[in-house]
Protein backbone atom coordinates (compact mmCIF):
# COMPACT_ATOMS: atom_id res chain seq x y z
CA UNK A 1 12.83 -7.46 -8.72
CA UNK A 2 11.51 -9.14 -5.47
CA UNK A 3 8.47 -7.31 -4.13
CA UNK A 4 10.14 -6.52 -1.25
CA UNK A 5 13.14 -4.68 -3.29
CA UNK A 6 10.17 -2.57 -4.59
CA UNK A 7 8.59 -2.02 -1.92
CA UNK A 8 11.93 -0.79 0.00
CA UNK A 9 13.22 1.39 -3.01
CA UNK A 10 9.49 3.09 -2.90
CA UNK A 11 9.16 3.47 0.67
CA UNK A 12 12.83 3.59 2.27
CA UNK A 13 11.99 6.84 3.70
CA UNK A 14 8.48 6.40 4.84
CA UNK A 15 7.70 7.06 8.88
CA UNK A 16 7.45 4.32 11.46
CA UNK A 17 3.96 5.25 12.25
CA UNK A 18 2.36 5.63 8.90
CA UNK A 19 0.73 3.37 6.77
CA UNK A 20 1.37 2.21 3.13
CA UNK A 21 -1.84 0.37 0.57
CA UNK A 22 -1.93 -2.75 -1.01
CA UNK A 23 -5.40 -3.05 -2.57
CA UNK A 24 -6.48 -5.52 -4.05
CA UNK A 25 -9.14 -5.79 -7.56
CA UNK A 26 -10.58 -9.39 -6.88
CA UNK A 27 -12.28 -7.91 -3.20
CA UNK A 28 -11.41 -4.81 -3.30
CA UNK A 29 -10.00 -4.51 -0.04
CA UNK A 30 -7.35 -2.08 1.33
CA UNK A 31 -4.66 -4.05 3.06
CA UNK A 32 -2.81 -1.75 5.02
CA UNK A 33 1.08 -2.16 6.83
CA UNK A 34 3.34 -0.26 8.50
CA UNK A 35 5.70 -2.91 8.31
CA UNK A 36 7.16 -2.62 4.78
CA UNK A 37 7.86 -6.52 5.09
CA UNK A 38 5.16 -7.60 6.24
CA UNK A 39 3.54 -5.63 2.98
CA UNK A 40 5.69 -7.83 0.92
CA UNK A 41 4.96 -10.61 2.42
CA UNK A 42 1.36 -9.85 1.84
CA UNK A 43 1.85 -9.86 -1.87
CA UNK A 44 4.00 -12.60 -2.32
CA UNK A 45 1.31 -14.37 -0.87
CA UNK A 46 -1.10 -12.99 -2.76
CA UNK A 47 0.42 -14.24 -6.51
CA UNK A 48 -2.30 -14.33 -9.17
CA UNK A 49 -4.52 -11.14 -7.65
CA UNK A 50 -4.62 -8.18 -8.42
CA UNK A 51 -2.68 -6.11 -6.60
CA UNK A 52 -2.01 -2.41 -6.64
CA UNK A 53 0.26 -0.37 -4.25
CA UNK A 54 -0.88 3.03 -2.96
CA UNK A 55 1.43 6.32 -3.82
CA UNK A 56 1.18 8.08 -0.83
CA UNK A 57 0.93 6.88 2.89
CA UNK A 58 -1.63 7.23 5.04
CA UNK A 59 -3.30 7.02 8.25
CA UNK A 60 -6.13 5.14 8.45
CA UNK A 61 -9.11 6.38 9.97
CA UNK A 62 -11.55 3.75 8.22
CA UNK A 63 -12.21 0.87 7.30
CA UNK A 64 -11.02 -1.96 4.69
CA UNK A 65 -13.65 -0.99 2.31
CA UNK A 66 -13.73 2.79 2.43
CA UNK A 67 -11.79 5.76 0.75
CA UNK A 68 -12.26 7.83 4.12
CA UNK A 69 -8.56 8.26 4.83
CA UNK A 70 -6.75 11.75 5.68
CA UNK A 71 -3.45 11.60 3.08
CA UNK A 72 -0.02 12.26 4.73
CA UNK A 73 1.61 12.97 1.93
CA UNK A 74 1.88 15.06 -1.17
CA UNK A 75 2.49 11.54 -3.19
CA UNK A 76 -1.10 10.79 -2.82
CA UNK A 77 -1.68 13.86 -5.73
CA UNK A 78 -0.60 11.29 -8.46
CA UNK A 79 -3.76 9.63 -9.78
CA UNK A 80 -4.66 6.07 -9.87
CA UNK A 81 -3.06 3.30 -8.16
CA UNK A 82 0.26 1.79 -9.44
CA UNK A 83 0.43 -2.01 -10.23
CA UNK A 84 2.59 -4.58 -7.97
């Protein structure tokens, strides 16, 4: 499965205007996207990190390196981040 296949089947429903995670261990940065694309681009590009996708989108009202974000969804009430 391409990352992009995953990333579609996950969030094929999600609204234009939020925000899906890809974090990654190495920096631990938050990489966020609206563009699901452009998410899996991000990954594809990003082979032999760590990467972990978020369960629930978002809108960011932070920054890259903070957990200050107001959840959007009721996905976000799974625990721990799911690896890519």
């Amino acid at each position: 499965m391409t990352p992009l296949t995953f990333l579609n089947l996950l969030w094929q429903f999600k609204p234009e205007e939020l925000y899906v995670l890809i974090w990654t261990l190495q920096d631990k940065y938050s990489h966020w996207y609206r563009d699901v694309a452009a998410a899996a681009e991000f990954v594809l590009e990003a082979r032999g990190l760590d990467l972990y996708v978020g369960v629930g989108c978002r809108e960011p009202t932070a920054g890259r390196r903070t957990a200050a974000f107001r959840t959007t969804s009721p996905a976000s009430a799974v625990s721990g981040p799911t690896s890519i």
